[in-house]
Protein backbone atom coordinates (compact mmCIF):
# COMPACT_ATOMS: atom_id res chain seq x y z
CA UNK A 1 227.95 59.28 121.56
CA UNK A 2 228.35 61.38 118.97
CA UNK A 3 225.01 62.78 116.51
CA UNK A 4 226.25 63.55 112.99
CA UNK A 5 224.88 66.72 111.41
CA UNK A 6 223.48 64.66 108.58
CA UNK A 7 221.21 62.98 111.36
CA UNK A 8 220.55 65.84 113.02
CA UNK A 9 219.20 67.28 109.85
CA UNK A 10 217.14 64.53 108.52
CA UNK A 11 215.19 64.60 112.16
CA UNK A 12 214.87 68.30 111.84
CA UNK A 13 213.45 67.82 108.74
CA UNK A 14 210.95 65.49 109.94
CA UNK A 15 209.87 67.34 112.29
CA UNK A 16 208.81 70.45 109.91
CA UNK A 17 207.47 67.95 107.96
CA UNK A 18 204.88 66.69 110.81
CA UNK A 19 204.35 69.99 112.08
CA UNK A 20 203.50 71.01 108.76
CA UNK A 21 200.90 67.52 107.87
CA UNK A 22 199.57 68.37 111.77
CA UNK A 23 199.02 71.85 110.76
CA UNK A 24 197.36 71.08 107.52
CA UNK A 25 195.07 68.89 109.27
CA UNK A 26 194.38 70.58 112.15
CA UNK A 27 193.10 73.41 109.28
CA UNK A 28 190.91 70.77 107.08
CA UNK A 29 188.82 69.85 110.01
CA UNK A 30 188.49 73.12 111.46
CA UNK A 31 187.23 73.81 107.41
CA UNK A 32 185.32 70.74 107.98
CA UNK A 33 183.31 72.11 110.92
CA UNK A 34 182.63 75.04 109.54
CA UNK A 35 181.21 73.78 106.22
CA UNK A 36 179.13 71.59 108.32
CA UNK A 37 178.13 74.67 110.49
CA UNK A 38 177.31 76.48 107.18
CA UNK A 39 175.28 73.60 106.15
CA UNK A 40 173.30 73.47 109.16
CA UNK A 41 172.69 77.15 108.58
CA UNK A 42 171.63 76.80 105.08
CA UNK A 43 169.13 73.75 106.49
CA UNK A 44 167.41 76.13 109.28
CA UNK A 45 166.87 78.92 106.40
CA UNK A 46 165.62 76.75 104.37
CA UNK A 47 162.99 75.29 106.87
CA UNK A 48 162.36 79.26 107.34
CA UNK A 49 162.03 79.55 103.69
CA UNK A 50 159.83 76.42 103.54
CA UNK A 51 157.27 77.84 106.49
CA UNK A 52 157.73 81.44 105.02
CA UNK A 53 156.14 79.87 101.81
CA UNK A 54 153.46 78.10 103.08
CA UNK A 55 152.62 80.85 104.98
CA UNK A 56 152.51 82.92 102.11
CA UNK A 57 150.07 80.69 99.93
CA UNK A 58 147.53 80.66 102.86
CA UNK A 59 147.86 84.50 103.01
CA UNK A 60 147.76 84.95 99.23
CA UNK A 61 144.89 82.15 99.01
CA UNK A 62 142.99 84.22 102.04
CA UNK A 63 143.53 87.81 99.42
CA UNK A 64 142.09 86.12 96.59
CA UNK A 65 138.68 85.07 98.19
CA UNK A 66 138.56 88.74 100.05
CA UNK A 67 139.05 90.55 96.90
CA UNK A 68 136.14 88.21 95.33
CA UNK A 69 133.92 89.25 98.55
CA UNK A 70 134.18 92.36 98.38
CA UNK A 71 131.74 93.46 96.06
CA UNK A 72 129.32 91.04 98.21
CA UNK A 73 130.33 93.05 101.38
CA UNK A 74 129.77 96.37 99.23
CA UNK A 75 125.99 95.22 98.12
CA UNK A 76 124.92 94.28 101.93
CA UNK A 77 126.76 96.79 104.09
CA UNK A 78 125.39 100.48 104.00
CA UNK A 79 127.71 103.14 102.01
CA UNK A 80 127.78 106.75 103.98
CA UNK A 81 125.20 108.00 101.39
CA UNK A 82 122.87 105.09 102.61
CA UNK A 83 124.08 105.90 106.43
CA UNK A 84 122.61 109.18 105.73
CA UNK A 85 119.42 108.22 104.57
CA UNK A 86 119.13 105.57 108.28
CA UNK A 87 117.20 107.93 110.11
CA UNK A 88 114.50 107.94 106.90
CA UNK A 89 114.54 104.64 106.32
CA UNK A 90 113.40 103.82 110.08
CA UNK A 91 111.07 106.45 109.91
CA UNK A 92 109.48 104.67 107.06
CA UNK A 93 109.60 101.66 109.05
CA UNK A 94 107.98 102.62 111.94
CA UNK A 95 105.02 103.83 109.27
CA UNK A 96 104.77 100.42 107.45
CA UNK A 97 104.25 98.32 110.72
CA UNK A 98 102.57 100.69 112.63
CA UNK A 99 105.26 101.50 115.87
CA UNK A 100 105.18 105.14 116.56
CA UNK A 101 108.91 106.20 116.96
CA UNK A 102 109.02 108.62 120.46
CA UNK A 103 112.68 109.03 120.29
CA UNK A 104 115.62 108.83 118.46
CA UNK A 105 119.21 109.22 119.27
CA UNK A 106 122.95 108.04 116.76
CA UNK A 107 125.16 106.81 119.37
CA UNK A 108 128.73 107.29 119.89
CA UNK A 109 131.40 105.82 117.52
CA UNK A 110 133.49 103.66 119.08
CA UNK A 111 137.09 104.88 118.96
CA UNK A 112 138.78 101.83 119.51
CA UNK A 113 137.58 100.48 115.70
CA UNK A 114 139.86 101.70 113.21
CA UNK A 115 139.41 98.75 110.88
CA UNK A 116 137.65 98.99 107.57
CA UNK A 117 134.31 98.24 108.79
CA UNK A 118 133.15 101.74 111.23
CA UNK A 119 129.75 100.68 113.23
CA UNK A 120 126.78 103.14 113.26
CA UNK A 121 124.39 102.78 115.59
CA UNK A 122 120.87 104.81 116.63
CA UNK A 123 119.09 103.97 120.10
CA UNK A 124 114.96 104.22 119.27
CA UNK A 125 112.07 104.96 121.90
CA UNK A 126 109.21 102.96 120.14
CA UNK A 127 105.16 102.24 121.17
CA UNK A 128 103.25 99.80 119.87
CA UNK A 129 102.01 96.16 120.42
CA UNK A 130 103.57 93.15 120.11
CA UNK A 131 102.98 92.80 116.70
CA UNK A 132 103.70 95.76 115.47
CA UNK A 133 107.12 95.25 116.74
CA UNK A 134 107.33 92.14 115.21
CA UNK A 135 106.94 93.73 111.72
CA UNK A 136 109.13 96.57 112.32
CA UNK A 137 111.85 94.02 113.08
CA UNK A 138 110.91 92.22 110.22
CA UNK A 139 111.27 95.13 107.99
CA UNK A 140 115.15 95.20 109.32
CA UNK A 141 115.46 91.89 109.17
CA UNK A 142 114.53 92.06 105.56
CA UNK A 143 116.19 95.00 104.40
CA UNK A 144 119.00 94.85 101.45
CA UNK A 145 121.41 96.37 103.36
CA UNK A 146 122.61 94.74 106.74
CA UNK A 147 121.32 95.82 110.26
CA UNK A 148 120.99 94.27 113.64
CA UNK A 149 119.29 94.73 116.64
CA UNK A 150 121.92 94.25 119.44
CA UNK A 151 119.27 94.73 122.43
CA UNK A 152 115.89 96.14 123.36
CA UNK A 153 113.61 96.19 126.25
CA UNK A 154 110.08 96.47 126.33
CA UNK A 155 108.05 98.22 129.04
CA UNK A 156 104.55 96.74 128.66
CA UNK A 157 101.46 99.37 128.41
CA UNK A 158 99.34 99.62 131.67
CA UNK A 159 95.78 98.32 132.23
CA UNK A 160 94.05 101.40 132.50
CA UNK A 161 95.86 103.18 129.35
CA UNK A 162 95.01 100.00 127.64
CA UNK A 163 91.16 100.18 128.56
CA UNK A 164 91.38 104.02 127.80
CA UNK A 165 93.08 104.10 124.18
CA UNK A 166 91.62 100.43 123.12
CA UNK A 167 95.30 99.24 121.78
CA UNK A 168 98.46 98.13 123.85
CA UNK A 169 101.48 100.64 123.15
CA UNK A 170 104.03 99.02 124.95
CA UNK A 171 107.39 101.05 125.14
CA UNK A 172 110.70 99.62 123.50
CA UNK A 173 113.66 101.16 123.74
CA UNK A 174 115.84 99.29 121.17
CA UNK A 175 119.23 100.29 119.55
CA UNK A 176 119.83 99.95 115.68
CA UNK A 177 123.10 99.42 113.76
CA UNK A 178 124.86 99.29 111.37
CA UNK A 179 128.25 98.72 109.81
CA UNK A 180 129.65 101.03 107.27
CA UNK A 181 132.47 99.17 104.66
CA UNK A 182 135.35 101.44 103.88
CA UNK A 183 138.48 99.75 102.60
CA UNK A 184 141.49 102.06 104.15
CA UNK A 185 142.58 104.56 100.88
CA UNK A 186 146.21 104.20 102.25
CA UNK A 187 147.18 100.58 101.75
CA UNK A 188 148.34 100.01 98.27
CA UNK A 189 147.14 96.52 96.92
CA UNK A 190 149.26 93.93 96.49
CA UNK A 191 149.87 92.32 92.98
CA UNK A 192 149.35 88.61 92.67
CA UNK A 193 150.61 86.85 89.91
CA UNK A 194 148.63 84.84 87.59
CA UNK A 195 145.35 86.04 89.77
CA UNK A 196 142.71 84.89 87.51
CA UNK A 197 144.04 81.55 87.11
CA UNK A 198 144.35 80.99 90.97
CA UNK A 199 140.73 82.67 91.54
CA UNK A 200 139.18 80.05 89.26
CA UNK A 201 140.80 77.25 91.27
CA UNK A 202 139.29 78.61 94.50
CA UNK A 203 135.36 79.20 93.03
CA UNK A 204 134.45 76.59 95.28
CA UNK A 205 135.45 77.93 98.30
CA UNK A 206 134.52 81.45 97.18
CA UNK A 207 130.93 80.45 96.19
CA UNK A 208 129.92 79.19 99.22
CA UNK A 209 131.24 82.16 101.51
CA UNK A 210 129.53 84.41 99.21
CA UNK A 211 126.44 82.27 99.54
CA UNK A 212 126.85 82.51 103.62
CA UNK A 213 127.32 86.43 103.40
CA UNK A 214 124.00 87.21 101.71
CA UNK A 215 121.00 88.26 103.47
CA UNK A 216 118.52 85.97 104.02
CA UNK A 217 114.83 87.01 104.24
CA UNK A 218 111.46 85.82 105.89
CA UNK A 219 108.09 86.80 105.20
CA UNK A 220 106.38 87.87 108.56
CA UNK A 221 102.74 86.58 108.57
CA UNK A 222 100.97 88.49 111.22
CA UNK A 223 99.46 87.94 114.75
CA UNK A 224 97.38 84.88 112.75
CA UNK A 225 95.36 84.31 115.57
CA UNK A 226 97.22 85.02 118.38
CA UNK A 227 97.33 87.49 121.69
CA UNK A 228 100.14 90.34 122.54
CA UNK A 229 101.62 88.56 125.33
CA UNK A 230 102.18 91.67 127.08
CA UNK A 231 98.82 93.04 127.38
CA UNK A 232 97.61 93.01 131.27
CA UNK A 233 96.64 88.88 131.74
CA UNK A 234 93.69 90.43 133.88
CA UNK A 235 91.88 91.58 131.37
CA UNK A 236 88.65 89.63 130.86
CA UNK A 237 89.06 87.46 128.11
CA UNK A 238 85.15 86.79 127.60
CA UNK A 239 82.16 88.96 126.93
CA UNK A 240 79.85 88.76 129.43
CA UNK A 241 77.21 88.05 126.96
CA UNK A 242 76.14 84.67 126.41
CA UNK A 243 77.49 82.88 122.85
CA UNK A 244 79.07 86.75 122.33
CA UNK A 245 82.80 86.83 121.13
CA UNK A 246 85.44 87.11 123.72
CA UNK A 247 87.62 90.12 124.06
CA UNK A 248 90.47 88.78 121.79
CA UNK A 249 88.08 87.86 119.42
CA UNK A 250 86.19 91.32 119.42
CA UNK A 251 89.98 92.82 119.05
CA UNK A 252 91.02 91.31 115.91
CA UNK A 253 87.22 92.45 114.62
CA UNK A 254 87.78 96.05 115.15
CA UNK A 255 91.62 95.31 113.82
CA UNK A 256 90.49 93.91 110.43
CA UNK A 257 88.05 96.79 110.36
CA UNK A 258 90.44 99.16 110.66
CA UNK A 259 93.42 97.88 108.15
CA UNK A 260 89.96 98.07 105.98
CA UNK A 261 89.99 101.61 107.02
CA UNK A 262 93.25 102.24 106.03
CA UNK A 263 92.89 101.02 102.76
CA UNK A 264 89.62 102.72 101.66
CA UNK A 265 91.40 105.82 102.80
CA UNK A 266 94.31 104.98 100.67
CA UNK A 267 92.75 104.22 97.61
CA UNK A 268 90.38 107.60 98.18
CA UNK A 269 94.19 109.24 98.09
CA UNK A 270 95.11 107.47 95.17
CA UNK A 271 92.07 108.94 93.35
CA UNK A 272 92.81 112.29 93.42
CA UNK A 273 96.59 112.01 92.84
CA UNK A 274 95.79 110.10 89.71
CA UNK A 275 97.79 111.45 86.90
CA UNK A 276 94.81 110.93 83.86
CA UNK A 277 91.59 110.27 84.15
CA UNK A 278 91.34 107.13 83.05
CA UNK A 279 93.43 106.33 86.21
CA UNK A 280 91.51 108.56 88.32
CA UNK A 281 88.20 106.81 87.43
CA UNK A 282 89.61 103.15 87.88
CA UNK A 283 90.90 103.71 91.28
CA UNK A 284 87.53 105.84 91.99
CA UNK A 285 85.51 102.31 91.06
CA UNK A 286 88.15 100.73 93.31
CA UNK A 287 87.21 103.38 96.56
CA UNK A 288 83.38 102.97 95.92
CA UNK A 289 83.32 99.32 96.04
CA UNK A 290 85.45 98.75 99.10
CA UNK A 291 83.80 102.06 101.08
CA UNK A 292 80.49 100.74 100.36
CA UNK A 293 81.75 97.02 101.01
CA UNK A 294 83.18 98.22 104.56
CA UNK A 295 79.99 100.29 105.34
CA UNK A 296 77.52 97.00 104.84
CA UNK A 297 80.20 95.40 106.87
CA UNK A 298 80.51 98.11 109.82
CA UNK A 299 76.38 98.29 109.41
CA UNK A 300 75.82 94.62 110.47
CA UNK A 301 78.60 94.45 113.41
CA UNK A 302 76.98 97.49 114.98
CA UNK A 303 73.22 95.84 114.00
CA UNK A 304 75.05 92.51 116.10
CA UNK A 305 76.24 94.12 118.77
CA UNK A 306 79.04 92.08 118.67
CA UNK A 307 81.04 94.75 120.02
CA UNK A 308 81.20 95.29 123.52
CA UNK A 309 84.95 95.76 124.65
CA UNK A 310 84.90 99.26 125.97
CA UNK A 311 88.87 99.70 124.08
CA UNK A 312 87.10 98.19 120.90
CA UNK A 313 84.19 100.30 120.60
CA UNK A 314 85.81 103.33 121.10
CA UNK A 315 88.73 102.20 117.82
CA UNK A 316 85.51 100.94 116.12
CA UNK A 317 84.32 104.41 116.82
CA UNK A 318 87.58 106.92 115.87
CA UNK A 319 89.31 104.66 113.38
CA UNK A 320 86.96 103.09 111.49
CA UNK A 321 82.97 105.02 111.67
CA UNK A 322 84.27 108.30 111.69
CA UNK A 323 86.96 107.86 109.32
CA UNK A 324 83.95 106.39 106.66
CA UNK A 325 82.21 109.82 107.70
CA UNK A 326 84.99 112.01 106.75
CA UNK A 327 85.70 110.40 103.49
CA UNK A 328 81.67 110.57 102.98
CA UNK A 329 81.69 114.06 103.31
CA UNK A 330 85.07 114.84 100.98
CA UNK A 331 83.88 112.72 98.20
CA UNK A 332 80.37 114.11 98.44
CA UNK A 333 81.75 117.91 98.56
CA UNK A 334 83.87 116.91 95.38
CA UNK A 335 80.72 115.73 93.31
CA UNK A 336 79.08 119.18 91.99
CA UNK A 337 78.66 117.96 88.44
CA UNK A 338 76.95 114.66 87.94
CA UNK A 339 78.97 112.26 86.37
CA UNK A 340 82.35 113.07 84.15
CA UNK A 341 82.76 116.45 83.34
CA UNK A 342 82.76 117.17 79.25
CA UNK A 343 87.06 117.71 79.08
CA UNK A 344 87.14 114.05 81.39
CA UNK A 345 85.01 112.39 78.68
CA UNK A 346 86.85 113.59 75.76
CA UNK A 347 90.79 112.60 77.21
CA UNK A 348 88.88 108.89 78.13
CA UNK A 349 87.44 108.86 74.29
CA UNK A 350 91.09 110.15 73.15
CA UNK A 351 92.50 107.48 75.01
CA UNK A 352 90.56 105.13 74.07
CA UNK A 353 91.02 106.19 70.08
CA UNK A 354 95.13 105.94 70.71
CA UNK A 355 94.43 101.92 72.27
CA UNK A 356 92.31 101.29 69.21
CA UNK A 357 95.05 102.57 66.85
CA UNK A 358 97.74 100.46 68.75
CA UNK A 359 95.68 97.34 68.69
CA UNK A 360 95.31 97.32 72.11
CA UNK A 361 91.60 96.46 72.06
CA UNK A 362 91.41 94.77 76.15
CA UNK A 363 92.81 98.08 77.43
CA UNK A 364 90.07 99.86 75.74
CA UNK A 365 87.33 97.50 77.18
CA UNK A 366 88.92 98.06 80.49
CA UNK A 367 89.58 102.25 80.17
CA UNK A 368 85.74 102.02 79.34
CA UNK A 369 84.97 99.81 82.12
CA UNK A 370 86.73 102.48 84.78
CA UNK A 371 84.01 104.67 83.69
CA UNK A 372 80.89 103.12 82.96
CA UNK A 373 78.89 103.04 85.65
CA UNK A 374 79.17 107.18 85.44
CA UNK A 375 78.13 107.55 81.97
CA UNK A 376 73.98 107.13 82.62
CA UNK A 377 74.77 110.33 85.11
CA UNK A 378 76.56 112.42 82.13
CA UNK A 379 74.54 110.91 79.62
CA UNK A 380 71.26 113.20 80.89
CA UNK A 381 73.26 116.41 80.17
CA UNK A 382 73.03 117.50 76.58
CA UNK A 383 76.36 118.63 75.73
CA UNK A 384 78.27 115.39 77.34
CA UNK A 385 75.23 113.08 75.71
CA UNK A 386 77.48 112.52 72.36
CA UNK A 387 80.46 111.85 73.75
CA UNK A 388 78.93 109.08 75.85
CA UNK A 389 77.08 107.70 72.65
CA UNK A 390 80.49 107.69 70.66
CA UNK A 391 82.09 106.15 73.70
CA UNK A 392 79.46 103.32 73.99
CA UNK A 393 79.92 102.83 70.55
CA UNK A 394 84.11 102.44 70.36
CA UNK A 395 83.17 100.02 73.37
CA UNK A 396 81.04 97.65 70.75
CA UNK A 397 83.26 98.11 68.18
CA UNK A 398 86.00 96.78 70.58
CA UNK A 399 83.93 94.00 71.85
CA UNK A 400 82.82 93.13 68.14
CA UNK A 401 86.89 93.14 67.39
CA UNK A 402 87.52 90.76 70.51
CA UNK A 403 84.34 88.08 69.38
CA UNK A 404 86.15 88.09 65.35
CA UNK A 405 89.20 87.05 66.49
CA UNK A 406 88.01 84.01 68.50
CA UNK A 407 86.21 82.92 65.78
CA UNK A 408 88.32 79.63 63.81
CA UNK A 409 88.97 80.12 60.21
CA UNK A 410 90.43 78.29 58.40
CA UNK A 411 90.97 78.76 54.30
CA UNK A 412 91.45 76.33 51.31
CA UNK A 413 91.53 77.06 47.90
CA UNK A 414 90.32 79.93 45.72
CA UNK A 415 88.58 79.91 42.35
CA UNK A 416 86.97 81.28 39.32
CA UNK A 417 83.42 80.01 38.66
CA UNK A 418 81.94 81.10 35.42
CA UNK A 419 83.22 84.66 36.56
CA UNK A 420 82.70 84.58 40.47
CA UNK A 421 84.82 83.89 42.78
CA UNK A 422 84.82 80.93 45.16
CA UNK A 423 87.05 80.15 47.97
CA UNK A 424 87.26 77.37 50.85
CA UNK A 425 86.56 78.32 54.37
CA UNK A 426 86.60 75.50 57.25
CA UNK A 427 86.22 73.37 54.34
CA UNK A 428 83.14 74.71 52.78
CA UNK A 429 82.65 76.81 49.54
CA UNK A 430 81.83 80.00 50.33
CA UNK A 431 80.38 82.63 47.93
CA UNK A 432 79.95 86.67 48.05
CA UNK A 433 77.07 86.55 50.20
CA UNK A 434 77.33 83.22 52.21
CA UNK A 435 76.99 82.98 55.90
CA UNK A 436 80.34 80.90 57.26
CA UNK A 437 78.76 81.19 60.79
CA UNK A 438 76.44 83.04 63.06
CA UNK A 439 76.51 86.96 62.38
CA UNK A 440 79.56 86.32 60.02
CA UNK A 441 78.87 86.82 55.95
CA UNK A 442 81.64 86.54 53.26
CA UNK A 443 81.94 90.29 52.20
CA UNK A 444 84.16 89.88 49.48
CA UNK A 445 86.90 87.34 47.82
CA UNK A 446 90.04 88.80 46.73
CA UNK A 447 93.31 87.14 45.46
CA UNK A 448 95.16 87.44 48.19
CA UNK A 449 92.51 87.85 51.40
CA UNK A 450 88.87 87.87 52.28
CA UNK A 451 86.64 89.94 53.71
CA UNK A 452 84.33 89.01 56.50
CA UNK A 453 81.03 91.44 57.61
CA UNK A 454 80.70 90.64 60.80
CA UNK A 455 78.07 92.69 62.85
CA UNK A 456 78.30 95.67 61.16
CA UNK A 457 82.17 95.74 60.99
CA UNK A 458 84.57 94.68 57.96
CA UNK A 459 87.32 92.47 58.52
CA UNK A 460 89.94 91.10 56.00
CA UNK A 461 91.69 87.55 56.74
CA UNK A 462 94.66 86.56 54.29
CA UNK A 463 94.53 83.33 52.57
């Protein structure tokens, strides 16, 4: 059978024709997959995006508060200056509580901290009692800047040093430190947009972490009764004497005596570093009523006998009888002229002239009162006699100025009667001449005031 060409063609035809339709297909869902490949793509970028974000905000949220701590970090954590000054500032430690520092040593930096906080440390060899140790930790603890005591050990003081030297001086070795904030100079900042708003949103979060970073502080009260713990257990704890105290208790005597000691020596310091003499004689008044206080007191333990501790008489002894002698024999040495000397009594009377002028009439009663009790001793020498007098005298005037001004007044009216004046006072008319209370006399009536004599001294009180 026989194909025409016509036939023939129209299948040839048909054939492109599907080839091409399969082709165009085939195409559109290979496009098809690879817009959906594109798509999942886009998704997994933007779940990258998403995390990427989040991320960010918890980093950018984490900036804000630092930045806002920082100045908190920079007020508690030493700056090198203040690193400098750590080896003072534990030497005046040890001096406030009373360790003696034997040793001290700056450890090693640690290499492996490259961060922006460097640790300093110092490893001290300290002696002292239990309590003493206790305050020199407290002064640490206490201090503006941050420090912490990692470790220590204490080696506690043997029997017979303790019966030898009368106080426990346990050794400590103990290491110190530090941390020293320096933000890295070679990281540049990163800008934040809108920072202010975003910090205000995050004060309550900031507030609180600023509130955990600051150093707390607690007052340390003292051994308040109690024992060192490491003193030798086998030392007798009672007298021997019948209803005498028992060793503790004869211990914190001699103590108390001594911090007495301390002081009376202090405020004998004081006295001759005084800058004026209005100073000098105030803290002078100060040293002779606590020496001669501390003497009476001494006086009657030793008339007791209420010290028999071997370790207690000898501190009662060294730090407390003979340091009352010394100061005895300084302050005596010091007296060669009786009383103020004549250029002392004239910068008090100038002194006391420039608190008069200013008003200031309870800082002259008290200048005065700093030297009182020395004036009968100047007062027999001829040349100083005046200036005493005129002292004495600015003194009543003072105290005359004081009484006025708690006296009530109060005024009314004021008049013309057939040519004299009249005026009101605590609703009474007063005349020139009339007494308005004890002492105080109606001096004269004026239009706008009236003056009061009021022993011996004029005063004028405005309507």
């Amino acid at each position: 059978m026989k194909i025409s060409r016509r036939t023939l063609g129209i299948s040839a035809a048909f054939l492109a024709c599907t080839g091409l339709l399969s082709y165009a297909i085939y195409s559109k869902y290979e496009s098809i997959a690879t817009t959906h490949s594109e798509i999942e793509g886009l998704r997994s970028e933007i779940q990258t995006a998403r995390k990427e974000i989040e991320t960010t905000r918890s980093v950018e949220r984490e900036v804000i508060v630092l930045r806002e701590l920082a100045s908190v970090m920079r007020s508690i954590l030493p700056d090198n200056e203040d690193v400098n000054n750590l080896v003072r500032e534990l030497q005046r430690f040890s001096e406030m509580s009373g360790v003696r520092i034997s040793g001290l040593k700056k450890k090693a930096a640690d290499s492996k901290d490259k961060g922006d906080f460097d640790k300093v440390g110092y490893t001290l060899q300290l002696e002292g009692d239990a309590f003493q140790l206790l305050d020199f930790l407290n002064t640490i603890e206490n201090h503006a800047r941050f420090m912490r005591v990692p470790n220590f050990k204490i080696t506690s003081t043997q029997r017979n040093q303790l019966e030898k030297q009368g106080v426990a001086a346990h050794k400590i070795a103990m290491d110190v430190e530090t941390f020293v904030y320096e933000p890295r100079k070679d990281v540049k900042q990163a800008r934040i947009a809108d920072f202010e708003r975003k910090r205000d949103l995050l004060l309550g979060e900031i507030q609180p972490r600023k509130q955990a970073l600051t150093v707390s502080s607690y007052s340390y009260r003292g051994p308040r009764g109690r024992r060192d713990p490491w003193i030798d257990p086998r030392v007798p704890v009672q007298s021997g004497i019948q209803g005498g105290y028992t060793v503790q208790e004869q211990m914190d005597i001699v103590q108390a005596l001594c911090d007495r000691a301390i002081k009376v020596s202090g405020l004998w310091g004081q006295s001759k570093a005084a800058e004026n003499v209005i100073e000098q004689m105030l803290r002078r008044s100060q040293f002779d009523s606590e020496y001669y206080a501390l003497t009476s007191e001494v006086a009657r333990v030793e008339e007791e006998r209420a010290i028999t501790y071997g370790p207690s008489q000898r501190r009662l002894q060294t730090e407390v009888r003979d340091v009352l002698d010394g100061l005895a024999k300084e302050f005596l040495a010091n007296v060669a002229v009786r009383g103020p000397s004549e250029t002392q009594l004239l910068q008090i009377e100038q002194s006391i002239l420039v608190s008069m002028e200013r008003g200031e009439w309870k800082g002259v009663l008290e200048n005065f009162k700093a030297v009182e009790k020395d004036l009968n001793m100047a007062a027999s020498d001829p040349v100083r006699a005046a200036i005493v007098a005129r002292l004495r005298a600015l003194e009543a005037d003072a105290r005359v100025v004081m009484e006025f001004e708690k006296v009530k007044l109060d005024f009314g009216v004021r008049a013309i009667v057939r040519e004299e004046a009249v005026a009101v006072v605590n609703g009474k008319s007063v005349r020139v001449g009339d007494a308005v209370a004890k002492d105080l006399v109606v001096h004269a009536i004026g239009k706008e005031e009236i003056e009061f004599l009021y022993k011996g001294i004029v005063f004028a009180k405005r309507y």
